[in-house]
C-alpha atoms as a PDB file:
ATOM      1  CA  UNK A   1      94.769  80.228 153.313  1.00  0.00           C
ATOM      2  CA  UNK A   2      95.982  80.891 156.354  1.00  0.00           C
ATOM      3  CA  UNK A   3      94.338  79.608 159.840  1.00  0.00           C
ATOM      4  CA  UNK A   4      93.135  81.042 162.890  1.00  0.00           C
ATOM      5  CA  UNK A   5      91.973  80.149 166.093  1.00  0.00           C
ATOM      6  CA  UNK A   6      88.828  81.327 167.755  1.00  0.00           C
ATOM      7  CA  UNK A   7      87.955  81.831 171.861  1.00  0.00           C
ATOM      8  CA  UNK A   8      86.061  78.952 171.323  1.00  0.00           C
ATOM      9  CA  UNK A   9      88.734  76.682 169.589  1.00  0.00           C
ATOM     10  CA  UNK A  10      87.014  76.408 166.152  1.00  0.00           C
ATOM     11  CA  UNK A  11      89.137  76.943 163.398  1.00  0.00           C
ATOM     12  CA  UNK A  12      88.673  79.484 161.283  1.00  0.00           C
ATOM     13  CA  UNK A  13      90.396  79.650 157.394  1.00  0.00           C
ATOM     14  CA  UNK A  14      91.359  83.626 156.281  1.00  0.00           C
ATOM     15  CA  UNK A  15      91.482  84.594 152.858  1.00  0.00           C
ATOM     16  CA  UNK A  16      94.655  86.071 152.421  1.00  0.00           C
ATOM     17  CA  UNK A  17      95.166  87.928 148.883  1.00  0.00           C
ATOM     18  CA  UNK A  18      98.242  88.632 147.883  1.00  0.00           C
ATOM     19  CA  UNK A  19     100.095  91.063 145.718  1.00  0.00           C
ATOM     20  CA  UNK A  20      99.978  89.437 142.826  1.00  0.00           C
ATOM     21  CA  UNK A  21      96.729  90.110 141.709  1.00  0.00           C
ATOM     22  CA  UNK A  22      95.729  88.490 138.292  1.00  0.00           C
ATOM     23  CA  UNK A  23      94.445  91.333 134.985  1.00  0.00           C
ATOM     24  CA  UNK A  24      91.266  89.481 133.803  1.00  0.00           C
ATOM     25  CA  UNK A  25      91.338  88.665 130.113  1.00  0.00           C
ATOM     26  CA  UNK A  26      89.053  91.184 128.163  1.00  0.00           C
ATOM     27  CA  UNK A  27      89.062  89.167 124.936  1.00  0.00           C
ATOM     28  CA  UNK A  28      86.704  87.273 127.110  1.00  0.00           C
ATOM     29  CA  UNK A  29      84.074  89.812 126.330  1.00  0.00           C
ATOM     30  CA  UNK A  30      84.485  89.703 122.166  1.00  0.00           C
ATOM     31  CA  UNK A  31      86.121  88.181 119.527  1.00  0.00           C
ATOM     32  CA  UNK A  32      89.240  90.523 118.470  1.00  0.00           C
ATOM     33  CA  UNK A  33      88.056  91.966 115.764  1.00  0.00           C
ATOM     34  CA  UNK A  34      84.896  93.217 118.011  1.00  0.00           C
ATOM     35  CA  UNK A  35      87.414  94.836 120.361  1.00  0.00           C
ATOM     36  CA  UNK A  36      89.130  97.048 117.883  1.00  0.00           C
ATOM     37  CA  UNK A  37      85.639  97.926 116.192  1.00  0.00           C
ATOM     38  CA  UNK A  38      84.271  98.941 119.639  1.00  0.00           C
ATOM     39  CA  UNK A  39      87.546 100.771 120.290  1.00  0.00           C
ATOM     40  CA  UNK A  40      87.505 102.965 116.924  1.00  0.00           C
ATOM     41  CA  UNK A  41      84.078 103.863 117.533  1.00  0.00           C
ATOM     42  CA  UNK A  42      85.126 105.959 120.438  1.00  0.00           C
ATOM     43  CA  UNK A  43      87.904 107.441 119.207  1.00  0.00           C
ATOM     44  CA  UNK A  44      86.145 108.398 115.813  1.00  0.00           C
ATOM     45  CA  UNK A  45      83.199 110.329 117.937  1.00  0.00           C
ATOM     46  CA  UNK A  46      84.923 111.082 120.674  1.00  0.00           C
ATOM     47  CA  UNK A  47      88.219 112.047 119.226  1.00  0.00           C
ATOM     48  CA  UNK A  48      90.545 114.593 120.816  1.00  0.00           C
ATOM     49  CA  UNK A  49      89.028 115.237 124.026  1.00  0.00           C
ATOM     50  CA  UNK A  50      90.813 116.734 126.512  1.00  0.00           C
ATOM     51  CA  UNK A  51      88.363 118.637 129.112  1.00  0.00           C
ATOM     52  CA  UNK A  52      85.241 116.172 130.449  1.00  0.00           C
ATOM     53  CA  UNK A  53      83.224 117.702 132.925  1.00  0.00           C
ATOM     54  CA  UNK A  54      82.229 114.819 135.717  1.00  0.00           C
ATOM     55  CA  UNK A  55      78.780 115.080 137.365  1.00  0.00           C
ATOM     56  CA  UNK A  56      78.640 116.164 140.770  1.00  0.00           C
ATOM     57  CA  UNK A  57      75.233 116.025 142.913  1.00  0.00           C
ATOM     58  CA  UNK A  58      73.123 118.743 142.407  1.00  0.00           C
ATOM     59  CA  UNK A  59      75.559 120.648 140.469  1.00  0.00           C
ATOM     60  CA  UNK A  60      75.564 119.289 137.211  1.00  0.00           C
ATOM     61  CA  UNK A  61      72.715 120.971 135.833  1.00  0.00           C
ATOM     62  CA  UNK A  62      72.505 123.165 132.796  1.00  0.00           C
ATOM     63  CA  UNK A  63      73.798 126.293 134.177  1.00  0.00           C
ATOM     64  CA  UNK A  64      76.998 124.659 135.597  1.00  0.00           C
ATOM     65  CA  UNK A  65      77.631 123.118 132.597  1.00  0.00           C
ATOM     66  CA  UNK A  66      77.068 125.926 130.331  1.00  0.00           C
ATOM     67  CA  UNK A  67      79.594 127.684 132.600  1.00  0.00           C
ATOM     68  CA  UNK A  68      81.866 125.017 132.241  1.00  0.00           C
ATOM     69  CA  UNK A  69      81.531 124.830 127.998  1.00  0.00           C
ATOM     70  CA  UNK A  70      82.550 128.311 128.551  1.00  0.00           C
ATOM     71  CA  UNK A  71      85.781 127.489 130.147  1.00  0.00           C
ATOM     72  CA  UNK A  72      86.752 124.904 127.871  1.00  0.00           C
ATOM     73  CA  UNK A  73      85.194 121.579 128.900  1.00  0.00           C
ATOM     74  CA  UNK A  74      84.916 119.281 125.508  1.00  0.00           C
ATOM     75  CA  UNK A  75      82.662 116.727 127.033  1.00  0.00           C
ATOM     76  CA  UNK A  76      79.722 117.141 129.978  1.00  0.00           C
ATOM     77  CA  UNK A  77      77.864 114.482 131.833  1.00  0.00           C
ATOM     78  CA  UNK A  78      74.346 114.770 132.701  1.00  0.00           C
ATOM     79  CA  UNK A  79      73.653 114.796 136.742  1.00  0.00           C
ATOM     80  CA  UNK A  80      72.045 111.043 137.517  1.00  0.00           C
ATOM     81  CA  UNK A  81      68.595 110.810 136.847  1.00  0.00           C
ATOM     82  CA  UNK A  82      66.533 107.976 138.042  1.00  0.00           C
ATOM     83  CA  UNK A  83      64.396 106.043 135.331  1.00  0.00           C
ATOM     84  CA  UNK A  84      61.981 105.217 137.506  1.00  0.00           C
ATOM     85  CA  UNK A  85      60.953 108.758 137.902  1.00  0.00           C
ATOM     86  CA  UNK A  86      61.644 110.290 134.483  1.00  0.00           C
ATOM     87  CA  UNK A  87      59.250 107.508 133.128  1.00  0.00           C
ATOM     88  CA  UNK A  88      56.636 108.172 135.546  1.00  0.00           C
ATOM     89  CA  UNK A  89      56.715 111.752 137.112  1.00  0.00           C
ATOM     90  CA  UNK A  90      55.938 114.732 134.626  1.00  0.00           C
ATOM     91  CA  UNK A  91      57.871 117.045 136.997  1.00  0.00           C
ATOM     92  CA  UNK A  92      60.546 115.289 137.574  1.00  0.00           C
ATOM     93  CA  UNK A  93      61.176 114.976 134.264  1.00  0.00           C
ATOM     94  CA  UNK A  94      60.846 118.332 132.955  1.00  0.00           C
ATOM     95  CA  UNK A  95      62.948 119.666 135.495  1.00  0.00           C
ATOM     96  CA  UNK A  96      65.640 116.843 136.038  1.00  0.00           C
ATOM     97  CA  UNK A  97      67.036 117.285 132.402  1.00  0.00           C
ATOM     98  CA  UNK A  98      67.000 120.502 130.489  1.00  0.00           C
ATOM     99  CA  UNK A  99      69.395 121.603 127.738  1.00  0.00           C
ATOM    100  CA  UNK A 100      69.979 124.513 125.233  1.00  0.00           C
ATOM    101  CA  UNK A 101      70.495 124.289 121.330  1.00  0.00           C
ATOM    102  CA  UNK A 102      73.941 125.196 122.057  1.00  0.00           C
ATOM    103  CA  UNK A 103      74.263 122.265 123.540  1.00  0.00           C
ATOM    104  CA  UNK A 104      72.539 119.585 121.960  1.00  0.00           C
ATOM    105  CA  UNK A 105      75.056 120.535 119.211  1.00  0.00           C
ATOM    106  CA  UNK A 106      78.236 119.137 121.512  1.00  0.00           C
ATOM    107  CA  UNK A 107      78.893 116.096 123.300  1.00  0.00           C
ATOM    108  CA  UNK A 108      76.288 115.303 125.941  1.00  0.00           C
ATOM    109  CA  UNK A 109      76.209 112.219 128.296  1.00  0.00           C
ATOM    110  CA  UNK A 110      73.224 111.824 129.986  1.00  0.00           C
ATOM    111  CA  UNK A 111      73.010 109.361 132.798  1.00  0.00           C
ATOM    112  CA  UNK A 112      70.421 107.212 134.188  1.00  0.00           C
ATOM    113  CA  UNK A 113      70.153 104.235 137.323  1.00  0.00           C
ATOM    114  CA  UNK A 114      67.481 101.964 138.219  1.00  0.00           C
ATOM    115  CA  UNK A 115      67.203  98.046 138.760  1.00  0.00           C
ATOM    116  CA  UNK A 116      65.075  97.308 135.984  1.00  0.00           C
ATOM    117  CA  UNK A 117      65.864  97.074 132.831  1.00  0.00           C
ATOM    118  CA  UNK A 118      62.809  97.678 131.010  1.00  0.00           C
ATOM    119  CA  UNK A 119      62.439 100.994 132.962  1.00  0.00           C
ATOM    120  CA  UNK A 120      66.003 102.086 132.011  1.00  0.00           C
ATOM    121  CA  UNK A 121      64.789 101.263 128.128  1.00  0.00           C
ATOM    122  CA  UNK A 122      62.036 103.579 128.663  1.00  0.00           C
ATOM    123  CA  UNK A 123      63.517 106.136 130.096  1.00  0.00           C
END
């Protein structure tokens, strides 16, 4: 760490971070064998993606999406929808997520925040 020194004459200790940052070990999470079962689960259902349409705010919604199906996107994302509402506001939730048939039928994300987990579950 390097040191500084304040108006006042305290000493002060910087954090200096260098270039050298450190990968974290991800075999930390699972066992190997967990790893590789994780990772062919995505590949077998996702498979050979190419076009993923990203959410943006108030532009996600089924229209835009259709529109972008149309143009060749393999994979859509739902606009974020917040649990706390879908659980607990009739409105909200009829209007925040609507699809079509033709939809349901490809891949679909569908996204949702909150702080609580129980609320997330529900939703």
């Amino acid at each position: 760490m390097a040191e500084s020194n304040c108006s006042n004459a305290e000493k002060v200790e910087l954090l200096h971070v260098g270039k050298n940052i450190p990968e974290p070990d991800l075999n930390y999470l699972c066992d190997p064998s967990m790893l590789e079962a994780k990772k062919s689960y995505w590949k077998e259902r996702i498979g050979n993606i190419k076009k993923v349409v990203a959410p943006m705010v108030d532009q996600s919604e089924l229209a835009f999406r259709q529109f972008m199906r149309n143009h060749g996107a393999d994979l859509c994302f739902s606009p974020m929808i917040h649990a706390h509402l879908f659980t607990n506001d009739a409105t909200y939730r009829k209007f925040s997520l609507s699809t079509c048939k033709a939809e349901q039928e490809k891949l679909f994300i569908v996204q949702f925040c909150g702080n609580d987990p129980l609320t997330l579950l529900t939703a």
